[in-house]
N, C-alpha and C. Protein backbone atom coordinates (compact mmCIF):
# COMPACT_ATOMS: atom_id res chain seq x y z
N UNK A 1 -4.27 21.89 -1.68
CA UNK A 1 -3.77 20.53 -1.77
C UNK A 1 -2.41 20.42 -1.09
N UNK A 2 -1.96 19.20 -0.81
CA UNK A 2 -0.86 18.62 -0.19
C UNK A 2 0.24 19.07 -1.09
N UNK A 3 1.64 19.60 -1.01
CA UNK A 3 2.19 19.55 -1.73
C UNK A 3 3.07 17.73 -1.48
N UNK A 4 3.43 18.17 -3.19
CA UNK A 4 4.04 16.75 -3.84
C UNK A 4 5.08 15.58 -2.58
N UNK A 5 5.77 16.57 -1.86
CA UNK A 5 7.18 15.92 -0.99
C UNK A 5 6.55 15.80 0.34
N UNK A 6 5.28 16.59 0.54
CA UNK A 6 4.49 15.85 1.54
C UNK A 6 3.79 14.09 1.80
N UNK A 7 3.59 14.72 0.68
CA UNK A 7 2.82 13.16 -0.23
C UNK A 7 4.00 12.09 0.06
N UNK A 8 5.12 12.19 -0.90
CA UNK A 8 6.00 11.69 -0.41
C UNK A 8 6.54 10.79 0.83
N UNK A 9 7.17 12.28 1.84
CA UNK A 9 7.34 12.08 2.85
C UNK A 9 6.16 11.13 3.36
N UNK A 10 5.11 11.06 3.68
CA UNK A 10 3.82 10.60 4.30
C UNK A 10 3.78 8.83 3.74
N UNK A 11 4.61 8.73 2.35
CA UNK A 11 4.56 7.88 1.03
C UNK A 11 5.66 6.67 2.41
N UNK A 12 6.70 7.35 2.55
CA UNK A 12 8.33 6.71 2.95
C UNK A 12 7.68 6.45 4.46
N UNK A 13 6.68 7.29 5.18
CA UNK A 13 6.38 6.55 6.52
C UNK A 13 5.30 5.49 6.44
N UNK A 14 4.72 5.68 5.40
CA UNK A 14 3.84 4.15 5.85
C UNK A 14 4.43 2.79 4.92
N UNK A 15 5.08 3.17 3.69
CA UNK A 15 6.11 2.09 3.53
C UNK A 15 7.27 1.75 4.35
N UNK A 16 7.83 2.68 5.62
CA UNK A 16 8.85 1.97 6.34
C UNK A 16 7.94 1.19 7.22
N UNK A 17 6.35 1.68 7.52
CA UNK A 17 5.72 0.77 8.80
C UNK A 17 5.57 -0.03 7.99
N UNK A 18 4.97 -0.42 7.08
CA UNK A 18 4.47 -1.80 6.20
C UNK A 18 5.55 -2.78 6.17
N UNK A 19 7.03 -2.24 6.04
CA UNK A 19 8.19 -3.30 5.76
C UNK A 19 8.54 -3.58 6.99
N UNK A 20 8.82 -2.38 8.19
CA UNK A 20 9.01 -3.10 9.56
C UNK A 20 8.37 -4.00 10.04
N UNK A 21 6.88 -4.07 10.06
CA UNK A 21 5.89 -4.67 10.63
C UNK A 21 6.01 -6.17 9.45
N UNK A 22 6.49 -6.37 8.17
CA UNK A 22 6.44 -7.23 7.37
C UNK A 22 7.95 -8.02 7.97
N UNK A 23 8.57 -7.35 8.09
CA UNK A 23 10.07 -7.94 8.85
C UNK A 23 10.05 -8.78 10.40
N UNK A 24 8.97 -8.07 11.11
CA UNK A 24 8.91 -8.55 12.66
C UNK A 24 7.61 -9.98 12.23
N UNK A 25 6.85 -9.66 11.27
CA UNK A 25 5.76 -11.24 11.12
C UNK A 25 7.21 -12.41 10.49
N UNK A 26 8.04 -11.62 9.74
CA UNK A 26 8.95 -12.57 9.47
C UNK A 26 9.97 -12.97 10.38
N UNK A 27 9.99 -12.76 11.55
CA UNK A 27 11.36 -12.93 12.89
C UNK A 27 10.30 -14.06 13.17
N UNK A 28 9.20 -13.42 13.72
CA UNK A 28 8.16 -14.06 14.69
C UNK A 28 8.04 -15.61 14.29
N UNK A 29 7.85 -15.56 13.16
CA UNK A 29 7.86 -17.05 12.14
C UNK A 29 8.61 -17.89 12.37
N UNK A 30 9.68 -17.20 12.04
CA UNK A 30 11.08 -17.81 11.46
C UNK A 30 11.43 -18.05 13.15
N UNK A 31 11.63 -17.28 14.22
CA UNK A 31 12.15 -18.18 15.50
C UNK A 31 11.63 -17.87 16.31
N UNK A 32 10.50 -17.63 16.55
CA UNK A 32 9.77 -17.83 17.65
C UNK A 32 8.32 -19.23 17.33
N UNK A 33 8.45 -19.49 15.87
CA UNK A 33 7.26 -20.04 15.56
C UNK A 33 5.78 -19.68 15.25
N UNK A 34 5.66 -18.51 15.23
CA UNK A 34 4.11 -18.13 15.12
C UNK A 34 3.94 -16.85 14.33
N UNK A 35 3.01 -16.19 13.85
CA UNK A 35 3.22 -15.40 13.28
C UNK A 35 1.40 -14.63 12.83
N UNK A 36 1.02 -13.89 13.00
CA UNK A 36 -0.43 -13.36 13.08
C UNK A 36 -0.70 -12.90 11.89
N UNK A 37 -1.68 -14.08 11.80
CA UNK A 37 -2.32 -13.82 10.13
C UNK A 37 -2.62 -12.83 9.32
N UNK A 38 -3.46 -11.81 10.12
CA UNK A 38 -3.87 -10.50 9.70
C UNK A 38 -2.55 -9.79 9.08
N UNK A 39 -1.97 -9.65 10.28
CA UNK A 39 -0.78 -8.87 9.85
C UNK A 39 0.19 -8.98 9.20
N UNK A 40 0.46 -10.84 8.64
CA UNK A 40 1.45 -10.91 7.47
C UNK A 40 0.18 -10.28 6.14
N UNK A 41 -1.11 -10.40 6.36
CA UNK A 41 -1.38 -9.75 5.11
C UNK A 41 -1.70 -8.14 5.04
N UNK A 42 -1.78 -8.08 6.01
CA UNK A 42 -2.06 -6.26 5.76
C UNK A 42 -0.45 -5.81 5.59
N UNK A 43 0.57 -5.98 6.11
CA UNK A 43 1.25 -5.08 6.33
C UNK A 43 2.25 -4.81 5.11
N UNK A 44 2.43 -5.99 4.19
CA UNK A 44 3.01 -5.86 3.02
C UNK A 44 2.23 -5.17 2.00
N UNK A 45 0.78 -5.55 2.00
CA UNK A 45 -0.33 -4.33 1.67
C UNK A 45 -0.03 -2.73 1.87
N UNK A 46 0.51 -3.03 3.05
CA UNK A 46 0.38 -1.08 3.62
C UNK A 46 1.71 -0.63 2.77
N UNK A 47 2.90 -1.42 2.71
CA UNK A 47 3.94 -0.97 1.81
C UNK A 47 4.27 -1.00 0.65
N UNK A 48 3.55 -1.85 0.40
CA UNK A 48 3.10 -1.82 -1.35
C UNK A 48 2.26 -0.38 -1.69
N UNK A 49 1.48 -0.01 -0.36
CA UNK A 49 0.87 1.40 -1.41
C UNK A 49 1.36 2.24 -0.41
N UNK A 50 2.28 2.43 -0.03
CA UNK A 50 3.57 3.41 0.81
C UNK A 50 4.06 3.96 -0.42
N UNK A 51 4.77 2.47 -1.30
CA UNK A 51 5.36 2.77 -2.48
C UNK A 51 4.76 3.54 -3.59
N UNK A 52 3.26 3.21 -3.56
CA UNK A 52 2.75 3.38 -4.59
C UNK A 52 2.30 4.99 -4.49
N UNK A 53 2.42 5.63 -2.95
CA UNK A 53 2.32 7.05 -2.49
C UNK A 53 3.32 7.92 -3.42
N UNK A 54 4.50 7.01 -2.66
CA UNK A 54 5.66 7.95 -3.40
C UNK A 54 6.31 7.99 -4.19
N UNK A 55 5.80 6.70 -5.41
CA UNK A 55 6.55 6.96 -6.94
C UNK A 55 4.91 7.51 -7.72
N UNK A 56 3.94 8.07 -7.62
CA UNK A 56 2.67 8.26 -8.28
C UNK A 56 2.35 9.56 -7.44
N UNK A 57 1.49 10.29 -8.30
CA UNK A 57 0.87 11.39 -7.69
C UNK A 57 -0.56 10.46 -7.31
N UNK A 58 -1.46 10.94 -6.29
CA UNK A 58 -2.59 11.17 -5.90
C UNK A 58 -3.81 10.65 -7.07
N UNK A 59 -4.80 10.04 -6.86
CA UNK A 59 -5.38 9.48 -7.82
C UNK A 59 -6.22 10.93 -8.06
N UNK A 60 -6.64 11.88 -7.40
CA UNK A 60 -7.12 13.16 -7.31
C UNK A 60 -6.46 13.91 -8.50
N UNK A 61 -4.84 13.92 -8.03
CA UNK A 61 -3.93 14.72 -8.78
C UNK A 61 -3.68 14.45 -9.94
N UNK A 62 -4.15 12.92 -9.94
CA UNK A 62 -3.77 12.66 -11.64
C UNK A 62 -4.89 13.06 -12.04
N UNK A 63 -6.08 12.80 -11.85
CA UNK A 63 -7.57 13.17 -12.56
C UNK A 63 -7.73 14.69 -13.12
N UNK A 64 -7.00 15.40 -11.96
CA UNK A 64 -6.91 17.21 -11.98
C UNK A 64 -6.02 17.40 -12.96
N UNK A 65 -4.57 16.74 -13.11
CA UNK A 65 -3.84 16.99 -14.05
C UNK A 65 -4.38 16.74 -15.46
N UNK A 66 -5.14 15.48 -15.82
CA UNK A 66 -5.62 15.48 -16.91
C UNK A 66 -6.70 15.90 -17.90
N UNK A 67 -7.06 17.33 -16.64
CA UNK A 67 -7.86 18.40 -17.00
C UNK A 67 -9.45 18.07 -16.67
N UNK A 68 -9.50 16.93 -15.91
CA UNK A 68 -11.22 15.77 -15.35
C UNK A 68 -11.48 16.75 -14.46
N UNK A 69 -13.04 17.05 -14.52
CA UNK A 69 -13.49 17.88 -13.22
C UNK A 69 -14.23 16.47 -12.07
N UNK A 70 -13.32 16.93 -11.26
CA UNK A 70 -13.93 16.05 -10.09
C UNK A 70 -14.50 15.92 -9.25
N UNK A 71 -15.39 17.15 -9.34
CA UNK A 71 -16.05 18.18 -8.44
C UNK A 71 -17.93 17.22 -8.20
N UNK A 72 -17.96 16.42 -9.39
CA UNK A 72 -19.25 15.37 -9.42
C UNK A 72 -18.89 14.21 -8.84
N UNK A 73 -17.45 13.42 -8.77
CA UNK A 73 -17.10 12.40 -8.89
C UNK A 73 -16.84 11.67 -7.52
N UNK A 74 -17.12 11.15 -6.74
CA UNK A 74 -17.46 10.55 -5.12
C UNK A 74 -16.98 9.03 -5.39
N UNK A 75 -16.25 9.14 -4.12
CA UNK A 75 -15.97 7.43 -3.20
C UNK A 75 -15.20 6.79 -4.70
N UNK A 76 -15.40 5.91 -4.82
CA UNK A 76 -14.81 4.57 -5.55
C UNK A 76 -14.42 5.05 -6.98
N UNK A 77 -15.15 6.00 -7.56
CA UNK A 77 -15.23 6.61 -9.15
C UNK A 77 -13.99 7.60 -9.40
N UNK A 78 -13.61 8.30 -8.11
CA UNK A 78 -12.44 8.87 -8.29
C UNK A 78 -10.88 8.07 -8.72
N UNK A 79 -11.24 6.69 -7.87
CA UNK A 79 -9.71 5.90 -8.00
C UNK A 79 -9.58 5.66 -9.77
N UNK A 80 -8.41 6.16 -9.81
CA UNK A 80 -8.18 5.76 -11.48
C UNK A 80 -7.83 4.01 -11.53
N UNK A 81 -7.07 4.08 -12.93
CA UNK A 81 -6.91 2.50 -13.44
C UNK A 81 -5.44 2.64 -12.47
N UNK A 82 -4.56 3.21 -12.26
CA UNK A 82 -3.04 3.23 -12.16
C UNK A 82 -3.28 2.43 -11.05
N UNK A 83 -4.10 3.21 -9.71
CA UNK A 83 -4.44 3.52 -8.52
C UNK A 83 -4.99 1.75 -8.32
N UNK A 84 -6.21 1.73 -9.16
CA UNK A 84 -6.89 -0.11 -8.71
C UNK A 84 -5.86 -0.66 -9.06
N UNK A 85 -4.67 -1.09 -10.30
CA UNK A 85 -3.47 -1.55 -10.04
C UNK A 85 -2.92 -1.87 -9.27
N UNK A 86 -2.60 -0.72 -8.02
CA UNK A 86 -1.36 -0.58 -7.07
C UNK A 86 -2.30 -1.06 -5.93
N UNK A 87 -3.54 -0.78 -5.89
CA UNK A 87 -4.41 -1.99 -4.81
C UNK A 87 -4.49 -3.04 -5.48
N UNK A 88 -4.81 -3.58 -6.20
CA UNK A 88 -4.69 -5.07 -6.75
C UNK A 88 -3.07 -5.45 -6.49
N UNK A 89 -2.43 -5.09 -6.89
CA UNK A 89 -0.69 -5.33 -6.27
C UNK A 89 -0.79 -5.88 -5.13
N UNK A 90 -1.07 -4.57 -4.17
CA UNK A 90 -1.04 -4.51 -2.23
C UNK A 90 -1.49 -5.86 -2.53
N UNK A 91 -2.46 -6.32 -2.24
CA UNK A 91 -3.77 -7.36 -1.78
C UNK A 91 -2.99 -8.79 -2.45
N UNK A 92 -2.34 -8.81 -3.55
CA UNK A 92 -1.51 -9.90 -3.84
C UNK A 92 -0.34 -10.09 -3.19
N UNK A 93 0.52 -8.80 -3.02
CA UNK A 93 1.17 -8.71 -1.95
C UNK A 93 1.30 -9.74 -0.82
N UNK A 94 -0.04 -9.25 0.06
CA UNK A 94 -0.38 -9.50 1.52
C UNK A 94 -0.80 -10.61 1.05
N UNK A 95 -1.37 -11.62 -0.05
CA UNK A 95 -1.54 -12.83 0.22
C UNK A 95 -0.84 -13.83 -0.10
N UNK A 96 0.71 -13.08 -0.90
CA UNK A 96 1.63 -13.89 -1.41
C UNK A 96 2.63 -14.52 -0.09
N UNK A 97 2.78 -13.24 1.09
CA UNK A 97 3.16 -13.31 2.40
C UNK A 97 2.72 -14.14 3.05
N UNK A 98 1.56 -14.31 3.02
CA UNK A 98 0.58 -15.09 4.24
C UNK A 98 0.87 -16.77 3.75
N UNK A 99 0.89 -17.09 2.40
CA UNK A 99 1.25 -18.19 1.78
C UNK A 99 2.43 -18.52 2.12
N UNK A 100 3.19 -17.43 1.82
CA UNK A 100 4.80 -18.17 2.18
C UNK A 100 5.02 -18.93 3.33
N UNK A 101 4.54 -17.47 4.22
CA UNK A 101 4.83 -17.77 5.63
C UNK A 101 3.81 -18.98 6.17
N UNK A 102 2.73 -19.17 5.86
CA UNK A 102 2.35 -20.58 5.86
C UNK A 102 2.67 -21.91 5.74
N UNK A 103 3.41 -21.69 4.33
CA UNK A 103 4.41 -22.93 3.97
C UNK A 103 5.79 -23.17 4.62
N UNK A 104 6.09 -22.32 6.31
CA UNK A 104 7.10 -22.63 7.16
C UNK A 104 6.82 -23.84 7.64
């Protein structure tokens, strides 16, 4: 397995792309006028679970830590409750953005 500050580290690069890329849909808006739909909603998405990389262990790591064999457990059944949280977050996130920036 990955160690923990990998995770991390890996955690702090896709939350700095999610907030850069959330910062440039917000320039684009704000003075140039336009701003690409997709990407005011994905990208606050991507840093919302940047964050959620690097304050949480691994939905794997938590399952392993709590002694769960996961060795049966495939695709969608592995994500814990913490984990659908911090995607339910992202996805409100990215559509709380897209609203705002709509209402320019």
């Amino acid at each position: 397995m990955v160690s923990r500050w990998k995770q991390q580290l890996g955690g702090l690069l896709i939350a700095l792309l999610g907030a850069g890329f959330t910062g440039w849909s917000w320039y684009t808006a704000v003075y140039k006028g336009y701003f690409y739909r997709k990407a005011s909603m994905l990208f606050p998405a991507i840093m919302v679970l940047g964050l959620g990389i690097i304050i949480f262990p691994g939905y794997k790591e938590e399952r392993t830590a709590r002694g769960e064999d996961i060795s049966r457990i495939q695709g969608w059944k592995l994500i814990t409750p913490r984990w659908w949280a911090i995607i339910v977050i992202a996805l409100v996130a990215g559509g709380v953005n897209y609203v705002l920036l709509s209402s320019m």
